[in-house]
PDB file of N, CA and C in Angstrom:
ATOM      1  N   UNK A   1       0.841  -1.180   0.000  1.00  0.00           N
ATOM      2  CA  UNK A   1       0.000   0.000   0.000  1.00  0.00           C
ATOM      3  C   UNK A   1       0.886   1.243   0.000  1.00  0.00           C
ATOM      4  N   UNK A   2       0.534   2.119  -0.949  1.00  0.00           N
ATOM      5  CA  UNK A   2       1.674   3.365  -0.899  1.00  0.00           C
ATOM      6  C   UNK A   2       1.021   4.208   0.253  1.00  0.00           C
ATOM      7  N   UNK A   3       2.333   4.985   0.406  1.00  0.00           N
ATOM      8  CA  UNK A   3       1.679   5.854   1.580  1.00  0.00           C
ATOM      9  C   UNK A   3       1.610   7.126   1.083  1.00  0.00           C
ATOM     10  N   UNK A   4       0.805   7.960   2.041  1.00  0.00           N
ATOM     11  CA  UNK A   4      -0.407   9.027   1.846  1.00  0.00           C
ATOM     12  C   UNK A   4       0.649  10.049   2.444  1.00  0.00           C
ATOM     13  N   UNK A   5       0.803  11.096   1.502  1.00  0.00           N
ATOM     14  CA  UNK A   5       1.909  12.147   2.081  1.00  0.00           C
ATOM     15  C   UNK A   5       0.485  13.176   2.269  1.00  0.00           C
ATOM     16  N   UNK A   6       1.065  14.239   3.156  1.00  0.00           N
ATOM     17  CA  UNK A   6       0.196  15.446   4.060  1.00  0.00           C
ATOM     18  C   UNK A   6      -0.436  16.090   3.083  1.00  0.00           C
ATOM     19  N   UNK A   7      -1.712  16.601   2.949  1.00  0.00           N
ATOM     20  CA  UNK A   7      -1.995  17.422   1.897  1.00  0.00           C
ATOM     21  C   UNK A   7      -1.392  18.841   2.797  1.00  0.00           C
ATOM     22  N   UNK A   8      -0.973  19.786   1.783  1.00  0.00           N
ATOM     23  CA  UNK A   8      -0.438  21.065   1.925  1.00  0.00           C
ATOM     24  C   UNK A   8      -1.566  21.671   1.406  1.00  0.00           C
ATOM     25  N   UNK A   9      -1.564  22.980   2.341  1.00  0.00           N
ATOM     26  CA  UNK A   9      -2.346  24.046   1.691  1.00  0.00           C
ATOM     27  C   UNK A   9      -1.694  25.441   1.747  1.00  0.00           C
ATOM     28  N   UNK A  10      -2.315  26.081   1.075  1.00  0.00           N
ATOM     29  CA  UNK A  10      -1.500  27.323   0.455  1.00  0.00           C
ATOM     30  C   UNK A  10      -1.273  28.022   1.560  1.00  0.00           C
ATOM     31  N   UNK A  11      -2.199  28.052   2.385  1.00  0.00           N
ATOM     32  CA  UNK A  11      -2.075  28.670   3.981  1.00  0.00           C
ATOM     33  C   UNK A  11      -0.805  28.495   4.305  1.00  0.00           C
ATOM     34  N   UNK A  12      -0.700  27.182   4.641  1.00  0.00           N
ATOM     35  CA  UNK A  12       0.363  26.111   5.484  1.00  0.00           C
ATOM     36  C   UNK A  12       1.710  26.747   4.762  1.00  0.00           C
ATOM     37  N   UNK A  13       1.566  26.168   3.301  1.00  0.00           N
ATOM     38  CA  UNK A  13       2.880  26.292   2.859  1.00  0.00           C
ATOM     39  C   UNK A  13       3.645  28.019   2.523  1.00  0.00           C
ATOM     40  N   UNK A  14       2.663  29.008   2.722  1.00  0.00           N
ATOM     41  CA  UNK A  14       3.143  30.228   2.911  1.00  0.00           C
ATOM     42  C   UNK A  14       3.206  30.465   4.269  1.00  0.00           C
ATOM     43  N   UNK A  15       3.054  30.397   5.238  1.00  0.00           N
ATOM     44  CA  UNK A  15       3.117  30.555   6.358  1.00  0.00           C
ATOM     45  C   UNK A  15       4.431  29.744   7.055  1.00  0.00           C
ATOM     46  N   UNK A  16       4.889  28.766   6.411  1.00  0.00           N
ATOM     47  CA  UNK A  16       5.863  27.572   7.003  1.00  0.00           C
ATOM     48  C   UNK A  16       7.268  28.747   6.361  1.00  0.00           C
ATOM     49  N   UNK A  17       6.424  28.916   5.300  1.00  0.00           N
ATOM     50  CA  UNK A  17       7.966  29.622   4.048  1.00  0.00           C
ATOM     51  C   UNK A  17       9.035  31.266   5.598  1.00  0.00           C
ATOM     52  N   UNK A  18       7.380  31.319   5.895  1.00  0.00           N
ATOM     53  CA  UNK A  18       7.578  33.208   6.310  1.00  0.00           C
ATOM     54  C   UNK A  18       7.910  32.396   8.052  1.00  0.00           C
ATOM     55  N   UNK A  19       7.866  31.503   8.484  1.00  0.00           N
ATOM     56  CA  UNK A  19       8.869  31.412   9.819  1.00  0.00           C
ATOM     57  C   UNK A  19      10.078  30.856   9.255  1.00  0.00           C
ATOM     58  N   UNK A  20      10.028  30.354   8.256  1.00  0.00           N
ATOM     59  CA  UNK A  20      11.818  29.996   7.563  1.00  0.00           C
ATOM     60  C   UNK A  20      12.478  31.402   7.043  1.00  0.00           C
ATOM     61  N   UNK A  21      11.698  32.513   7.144  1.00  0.00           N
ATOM     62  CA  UNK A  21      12.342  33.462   6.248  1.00  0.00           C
ATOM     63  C   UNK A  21      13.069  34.045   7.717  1.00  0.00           C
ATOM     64  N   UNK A  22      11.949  34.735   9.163  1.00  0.00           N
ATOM     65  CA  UNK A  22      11.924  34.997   9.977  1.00  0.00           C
ATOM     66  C   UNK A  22      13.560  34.360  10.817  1.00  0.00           C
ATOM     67  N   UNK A  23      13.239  33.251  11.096  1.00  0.00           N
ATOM     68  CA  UNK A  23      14.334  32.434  11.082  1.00  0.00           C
ATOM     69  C   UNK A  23      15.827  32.509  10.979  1.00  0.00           C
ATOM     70  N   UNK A  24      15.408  32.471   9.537  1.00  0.00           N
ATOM     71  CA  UNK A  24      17.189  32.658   8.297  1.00  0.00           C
ATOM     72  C   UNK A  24      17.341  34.356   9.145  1.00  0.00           C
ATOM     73  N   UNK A  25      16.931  35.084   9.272  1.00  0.00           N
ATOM     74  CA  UNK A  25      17.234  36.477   9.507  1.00  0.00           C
ATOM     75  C   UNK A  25      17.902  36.528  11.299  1.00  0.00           C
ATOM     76  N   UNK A  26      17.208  35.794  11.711  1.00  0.00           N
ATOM     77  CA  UNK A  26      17.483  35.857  13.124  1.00  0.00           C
ATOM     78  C   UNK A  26      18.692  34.555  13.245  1.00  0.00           C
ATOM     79  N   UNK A  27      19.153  34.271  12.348  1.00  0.00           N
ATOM     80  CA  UNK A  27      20.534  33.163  12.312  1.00  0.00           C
ATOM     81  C   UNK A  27      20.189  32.422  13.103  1.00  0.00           C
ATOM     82  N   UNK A  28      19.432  31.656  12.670  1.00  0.00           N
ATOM     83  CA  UNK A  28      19.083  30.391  14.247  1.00  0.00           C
ATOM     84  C   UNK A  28      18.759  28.925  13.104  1.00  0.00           C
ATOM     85  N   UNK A  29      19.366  27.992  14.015  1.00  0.00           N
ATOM     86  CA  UNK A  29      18.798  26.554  13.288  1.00  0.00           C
ATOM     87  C   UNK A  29      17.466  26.387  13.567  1.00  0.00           C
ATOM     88  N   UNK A  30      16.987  25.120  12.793  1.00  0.00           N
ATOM     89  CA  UNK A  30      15.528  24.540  13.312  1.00  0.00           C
ATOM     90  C   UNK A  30      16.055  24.273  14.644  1.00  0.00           C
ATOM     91  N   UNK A  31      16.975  23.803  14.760  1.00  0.00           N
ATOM     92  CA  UNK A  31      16.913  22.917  16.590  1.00  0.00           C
ATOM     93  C   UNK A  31      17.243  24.169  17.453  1.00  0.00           C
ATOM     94  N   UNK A  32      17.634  25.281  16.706  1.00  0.00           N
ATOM     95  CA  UNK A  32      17.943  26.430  18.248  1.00  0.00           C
ATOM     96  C   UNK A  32      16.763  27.001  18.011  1.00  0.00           C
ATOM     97  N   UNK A  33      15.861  27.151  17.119  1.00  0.00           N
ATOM     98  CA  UNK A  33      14.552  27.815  17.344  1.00  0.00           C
ATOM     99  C   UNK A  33      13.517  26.611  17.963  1.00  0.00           C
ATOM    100  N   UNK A  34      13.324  25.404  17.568  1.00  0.00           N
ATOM    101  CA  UNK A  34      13.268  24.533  18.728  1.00  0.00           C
ATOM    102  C   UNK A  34      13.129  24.693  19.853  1.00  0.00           C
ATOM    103  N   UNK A  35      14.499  24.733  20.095  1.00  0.00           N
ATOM    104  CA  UNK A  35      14.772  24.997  21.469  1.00  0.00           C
ATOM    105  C   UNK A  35      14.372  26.053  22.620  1.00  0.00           C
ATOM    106  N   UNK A  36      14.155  27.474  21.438  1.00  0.00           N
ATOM    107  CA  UNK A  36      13.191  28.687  22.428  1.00  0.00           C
ATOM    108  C   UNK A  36      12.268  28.643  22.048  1.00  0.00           C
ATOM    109  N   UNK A  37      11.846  28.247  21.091  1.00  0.00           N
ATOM    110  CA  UNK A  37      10.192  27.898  21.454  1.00  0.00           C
ATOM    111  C   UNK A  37       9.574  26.849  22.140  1.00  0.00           C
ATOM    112  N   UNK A  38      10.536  25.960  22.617  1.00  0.00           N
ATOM    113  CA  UNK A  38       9.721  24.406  23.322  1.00  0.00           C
ATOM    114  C   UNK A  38       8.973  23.851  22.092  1.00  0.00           C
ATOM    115  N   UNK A  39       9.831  23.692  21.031  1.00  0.00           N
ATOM    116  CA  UNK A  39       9.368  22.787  19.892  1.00  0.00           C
ATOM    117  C   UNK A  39      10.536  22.056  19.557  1.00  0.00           C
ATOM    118  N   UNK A  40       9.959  21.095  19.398  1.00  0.00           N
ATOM    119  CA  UNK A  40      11.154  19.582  18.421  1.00  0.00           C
ATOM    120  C   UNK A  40      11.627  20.112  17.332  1.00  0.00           C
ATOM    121  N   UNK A  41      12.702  20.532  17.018  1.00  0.00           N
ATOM    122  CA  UNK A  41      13.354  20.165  16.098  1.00  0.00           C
ATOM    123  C   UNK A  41      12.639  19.973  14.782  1.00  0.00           C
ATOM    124  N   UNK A  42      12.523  18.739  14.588  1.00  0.00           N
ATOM    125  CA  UNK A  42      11.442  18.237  13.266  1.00  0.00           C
ATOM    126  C   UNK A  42      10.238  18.747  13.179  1.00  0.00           C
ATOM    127  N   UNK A  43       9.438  19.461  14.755  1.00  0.00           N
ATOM    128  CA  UNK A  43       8.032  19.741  14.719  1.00  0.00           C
ATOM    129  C   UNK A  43       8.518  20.865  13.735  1.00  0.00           C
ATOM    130  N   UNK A  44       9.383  21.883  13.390  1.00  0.00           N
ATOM    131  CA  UNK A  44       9.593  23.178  12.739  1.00  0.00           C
ATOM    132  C   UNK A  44       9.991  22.796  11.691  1.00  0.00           C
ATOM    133  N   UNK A  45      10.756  21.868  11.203  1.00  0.00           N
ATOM    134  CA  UNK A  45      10.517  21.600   9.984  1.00  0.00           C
ATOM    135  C   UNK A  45       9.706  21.396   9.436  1.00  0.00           C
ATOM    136  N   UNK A  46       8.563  20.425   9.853  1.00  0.00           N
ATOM    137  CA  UNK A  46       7.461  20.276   9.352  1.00  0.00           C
ATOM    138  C   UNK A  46       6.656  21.188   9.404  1.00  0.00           C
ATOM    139  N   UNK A  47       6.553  22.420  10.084  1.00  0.00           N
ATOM    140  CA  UNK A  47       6.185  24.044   9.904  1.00  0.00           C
ATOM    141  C   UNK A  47       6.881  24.367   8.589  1.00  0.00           C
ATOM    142  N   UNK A  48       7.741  24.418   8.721  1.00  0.00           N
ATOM    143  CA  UNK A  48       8.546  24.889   7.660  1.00  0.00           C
ATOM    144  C   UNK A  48       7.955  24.509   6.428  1.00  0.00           C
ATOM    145  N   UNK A  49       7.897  23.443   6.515  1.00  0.00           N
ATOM    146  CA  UNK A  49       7.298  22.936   4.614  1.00  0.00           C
ATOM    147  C   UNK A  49       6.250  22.923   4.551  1.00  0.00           C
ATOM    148  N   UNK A  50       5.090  23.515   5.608  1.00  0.00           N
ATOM    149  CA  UNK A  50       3.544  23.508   5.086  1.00  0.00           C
ATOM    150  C   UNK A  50       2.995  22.087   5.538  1.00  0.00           C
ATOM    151  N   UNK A  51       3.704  21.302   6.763  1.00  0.00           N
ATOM    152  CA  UNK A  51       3.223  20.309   7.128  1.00  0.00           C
ATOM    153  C   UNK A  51       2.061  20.249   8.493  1.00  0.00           C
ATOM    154  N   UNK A  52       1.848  21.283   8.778  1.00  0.00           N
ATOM    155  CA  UNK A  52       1.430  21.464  10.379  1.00  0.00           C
ATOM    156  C   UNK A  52       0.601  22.417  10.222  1.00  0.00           C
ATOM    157  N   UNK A  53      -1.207  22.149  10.714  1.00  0.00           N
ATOM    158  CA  UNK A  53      -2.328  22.917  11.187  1.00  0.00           C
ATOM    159  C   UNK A  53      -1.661  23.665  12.396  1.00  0.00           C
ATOM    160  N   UNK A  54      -1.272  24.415  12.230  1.00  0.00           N
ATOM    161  CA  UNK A  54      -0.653  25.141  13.532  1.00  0.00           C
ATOM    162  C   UNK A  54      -2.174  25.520  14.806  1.00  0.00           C
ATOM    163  N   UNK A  55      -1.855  25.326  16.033  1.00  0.00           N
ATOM    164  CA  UNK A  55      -2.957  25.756  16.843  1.00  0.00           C
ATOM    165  C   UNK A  55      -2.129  26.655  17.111  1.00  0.00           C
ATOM    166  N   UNK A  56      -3.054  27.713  18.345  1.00  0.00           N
ATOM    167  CA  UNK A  56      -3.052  28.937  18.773  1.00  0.00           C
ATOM    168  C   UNK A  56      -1.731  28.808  19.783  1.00  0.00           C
ATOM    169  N   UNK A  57      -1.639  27.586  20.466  1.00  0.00           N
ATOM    170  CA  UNK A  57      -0.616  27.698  21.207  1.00  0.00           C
ATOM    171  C   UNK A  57       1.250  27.751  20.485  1.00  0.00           C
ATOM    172  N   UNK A  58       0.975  26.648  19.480  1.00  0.00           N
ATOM    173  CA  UNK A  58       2.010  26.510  18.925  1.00  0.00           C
ATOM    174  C   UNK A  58       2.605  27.708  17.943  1.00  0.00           C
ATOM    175  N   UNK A  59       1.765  29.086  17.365  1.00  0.00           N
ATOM    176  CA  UNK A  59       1.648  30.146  17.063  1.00  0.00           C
ATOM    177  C   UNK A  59       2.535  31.119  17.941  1.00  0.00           C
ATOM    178  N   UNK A  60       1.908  31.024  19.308  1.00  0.00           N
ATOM    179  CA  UNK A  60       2.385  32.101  20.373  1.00  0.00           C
ATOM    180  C   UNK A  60       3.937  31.665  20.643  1.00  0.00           C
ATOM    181  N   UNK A  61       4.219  29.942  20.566  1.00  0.00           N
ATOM    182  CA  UNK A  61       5.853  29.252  21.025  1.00  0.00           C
ATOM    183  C   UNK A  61       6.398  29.919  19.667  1.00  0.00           C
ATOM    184  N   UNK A  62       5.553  29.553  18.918  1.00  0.00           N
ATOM    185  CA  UNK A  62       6.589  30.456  17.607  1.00  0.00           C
ATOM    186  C   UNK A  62       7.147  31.957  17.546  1.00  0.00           C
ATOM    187  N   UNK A  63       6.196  32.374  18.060  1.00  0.00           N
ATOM    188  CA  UNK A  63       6.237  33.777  18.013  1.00  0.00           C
ATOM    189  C   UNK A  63       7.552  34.661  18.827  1.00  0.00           C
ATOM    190  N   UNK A  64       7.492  33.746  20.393  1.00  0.00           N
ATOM    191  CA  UNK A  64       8.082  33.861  21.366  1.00  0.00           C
ATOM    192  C   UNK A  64       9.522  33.668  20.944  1.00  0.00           C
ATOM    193  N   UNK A  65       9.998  32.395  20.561  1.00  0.00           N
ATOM    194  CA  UNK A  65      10.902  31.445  19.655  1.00  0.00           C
ATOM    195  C   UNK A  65      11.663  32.740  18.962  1.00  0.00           C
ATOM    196  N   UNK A  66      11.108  33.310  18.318  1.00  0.00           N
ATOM    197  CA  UNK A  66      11.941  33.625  16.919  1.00  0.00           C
ATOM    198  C   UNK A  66      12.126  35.566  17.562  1.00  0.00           C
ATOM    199  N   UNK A  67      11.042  35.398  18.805  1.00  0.00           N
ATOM    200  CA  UNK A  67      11.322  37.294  19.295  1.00  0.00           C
ATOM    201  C   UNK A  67      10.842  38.151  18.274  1.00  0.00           C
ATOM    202  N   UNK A  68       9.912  37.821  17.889  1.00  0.00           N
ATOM    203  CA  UNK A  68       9.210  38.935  17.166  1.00  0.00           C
ATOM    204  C   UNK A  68       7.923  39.250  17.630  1.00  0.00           C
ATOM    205  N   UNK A  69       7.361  40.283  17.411  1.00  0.00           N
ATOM    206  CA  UNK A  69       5.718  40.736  17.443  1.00  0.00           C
ATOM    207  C   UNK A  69       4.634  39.248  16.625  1.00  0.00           C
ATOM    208  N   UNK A  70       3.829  38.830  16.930  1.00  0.00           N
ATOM    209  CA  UNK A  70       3.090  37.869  16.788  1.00  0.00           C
ATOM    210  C   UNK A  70       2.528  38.597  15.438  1.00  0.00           C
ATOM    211  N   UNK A  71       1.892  40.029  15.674  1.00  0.00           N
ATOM    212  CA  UNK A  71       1.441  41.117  14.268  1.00  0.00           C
ATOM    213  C   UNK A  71       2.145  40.863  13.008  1.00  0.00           C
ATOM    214  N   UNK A  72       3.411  41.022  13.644  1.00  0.00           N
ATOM    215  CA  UNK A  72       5.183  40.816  12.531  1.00  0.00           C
ATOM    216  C   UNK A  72       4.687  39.676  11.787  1.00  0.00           C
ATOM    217  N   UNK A  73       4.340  39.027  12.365  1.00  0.00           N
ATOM    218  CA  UNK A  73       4.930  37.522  11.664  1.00  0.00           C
ATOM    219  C   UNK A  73       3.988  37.247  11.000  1.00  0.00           C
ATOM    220  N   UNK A  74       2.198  37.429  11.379  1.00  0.00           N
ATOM    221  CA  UNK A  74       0.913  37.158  10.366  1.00  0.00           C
ATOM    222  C   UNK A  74       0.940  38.740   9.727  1.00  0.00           C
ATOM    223  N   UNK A  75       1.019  39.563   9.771  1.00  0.00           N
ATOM    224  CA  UNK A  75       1.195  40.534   8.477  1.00  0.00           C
ATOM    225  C   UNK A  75       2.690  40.151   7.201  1.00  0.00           C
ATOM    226  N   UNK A  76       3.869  39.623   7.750  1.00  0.00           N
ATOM    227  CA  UNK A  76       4.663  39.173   6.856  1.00  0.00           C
ATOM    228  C   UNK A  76       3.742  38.249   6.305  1.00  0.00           C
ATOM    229  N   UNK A  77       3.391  36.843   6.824  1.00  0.00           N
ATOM    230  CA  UNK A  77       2.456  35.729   6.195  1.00  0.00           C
ATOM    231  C   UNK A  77       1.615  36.711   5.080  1.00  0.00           C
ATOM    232  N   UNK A  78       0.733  37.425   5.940  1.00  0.00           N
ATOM    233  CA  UNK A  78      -0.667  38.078   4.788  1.00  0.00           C
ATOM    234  C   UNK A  78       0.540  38.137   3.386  1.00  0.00           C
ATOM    235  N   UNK A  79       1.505  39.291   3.684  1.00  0.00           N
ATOM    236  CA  UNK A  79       1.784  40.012   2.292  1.00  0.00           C
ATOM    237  C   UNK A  79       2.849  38.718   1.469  1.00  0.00           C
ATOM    238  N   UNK A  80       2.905  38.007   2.192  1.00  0.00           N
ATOM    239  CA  UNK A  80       3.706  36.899   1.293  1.00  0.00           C
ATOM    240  C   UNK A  80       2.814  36.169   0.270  1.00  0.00           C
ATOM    241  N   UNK A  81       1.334  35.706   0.956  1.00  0.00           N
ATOM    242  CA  UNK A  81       0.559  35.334   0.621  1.00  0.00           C
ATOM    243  C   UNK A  81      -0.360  36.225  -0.835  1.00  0.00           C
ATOM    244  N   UNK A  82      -0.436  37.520  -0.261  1.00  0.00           N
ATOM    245  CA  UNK A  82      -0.730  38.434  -1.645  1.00  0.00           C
ATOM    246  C   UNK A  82       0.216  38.068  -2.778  1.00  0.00           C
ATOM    247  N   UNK A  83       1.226  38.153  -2.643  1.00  0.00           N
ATOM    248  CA  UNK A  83       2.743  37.920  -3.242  1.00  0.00           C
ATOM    249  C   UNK A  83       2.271  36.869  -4.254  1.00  0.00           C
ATOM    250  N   UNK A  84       2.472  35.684  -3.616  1.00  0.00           N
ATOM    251  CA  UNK A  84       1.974  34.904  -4.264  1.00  0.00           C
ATOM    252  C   UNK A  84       0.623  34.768  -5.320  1.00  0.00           C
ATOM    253  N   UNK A  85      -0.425  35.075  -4.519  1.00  0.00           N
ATOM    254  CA  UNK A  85      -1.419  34.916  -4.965  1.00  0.00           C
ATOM    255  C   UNK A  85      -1.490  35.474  -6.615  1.00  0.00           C
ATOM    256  N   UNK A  86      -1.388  37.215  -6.803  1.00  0.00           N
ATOM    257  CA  UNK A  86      -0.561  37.915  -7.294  1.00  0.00           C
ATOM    258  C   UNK A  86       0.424  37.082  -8.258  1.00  0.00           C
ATOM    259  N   UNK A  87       1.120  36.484  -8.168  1.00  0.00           N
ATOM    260  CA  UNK A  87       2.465  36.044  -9.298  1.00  0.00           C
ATOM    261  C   UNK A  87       2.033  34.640  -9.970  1.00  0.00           C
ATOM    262  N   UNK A  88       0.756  34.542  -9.516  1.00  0.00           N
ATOM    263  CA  UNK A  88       0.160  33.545 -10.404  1.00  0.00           C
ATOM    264  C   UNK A  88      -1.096  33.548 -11.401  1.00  0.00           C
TER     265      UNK A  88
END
């Protein structure tokens, strides 16, 4: 039986892109942002690629994690998302 990879959605996978961008800027690995947010390692990768329904809590560890304004980070998402939307 083959296996069933995650459906991605455009949400997910622009939103995963804009804490990898966040991230790369603040020079931090997945495992040291991990690490201040009280997330695994792999749980942020799989953020990263549009793998993860993010809840409200895991939002705020992110937020905290990377030291930015929570605003920062879903207004970057929104205009990435225009971006996109836009270039297609």
């Amino acid at each position: 039986m083959a296996e069933r990879k995650p459906k991605h959605s455009l949400d997910h996978d622009v939103f995963g892109r804009t804490v990898r961008v966040f991230r790369a800027r603040k020079g931090l690995s997945q495992e040291e942002l991990g690490f201040r947010a009280k997330l695994h390692r792999n749980y942020v990768g799989a953020i990263e690629r549009g793998e993860i329904n993010l809840t409200l809590r895991v939002l705020l560890k992110l937020h905290r994690g990377l030291d930015v304004p929570l605003s920062e980070l879903i207004t970057d998402y929104e205009n990435q998302l225009i971006k996109w939307t836009r270039s297609r």
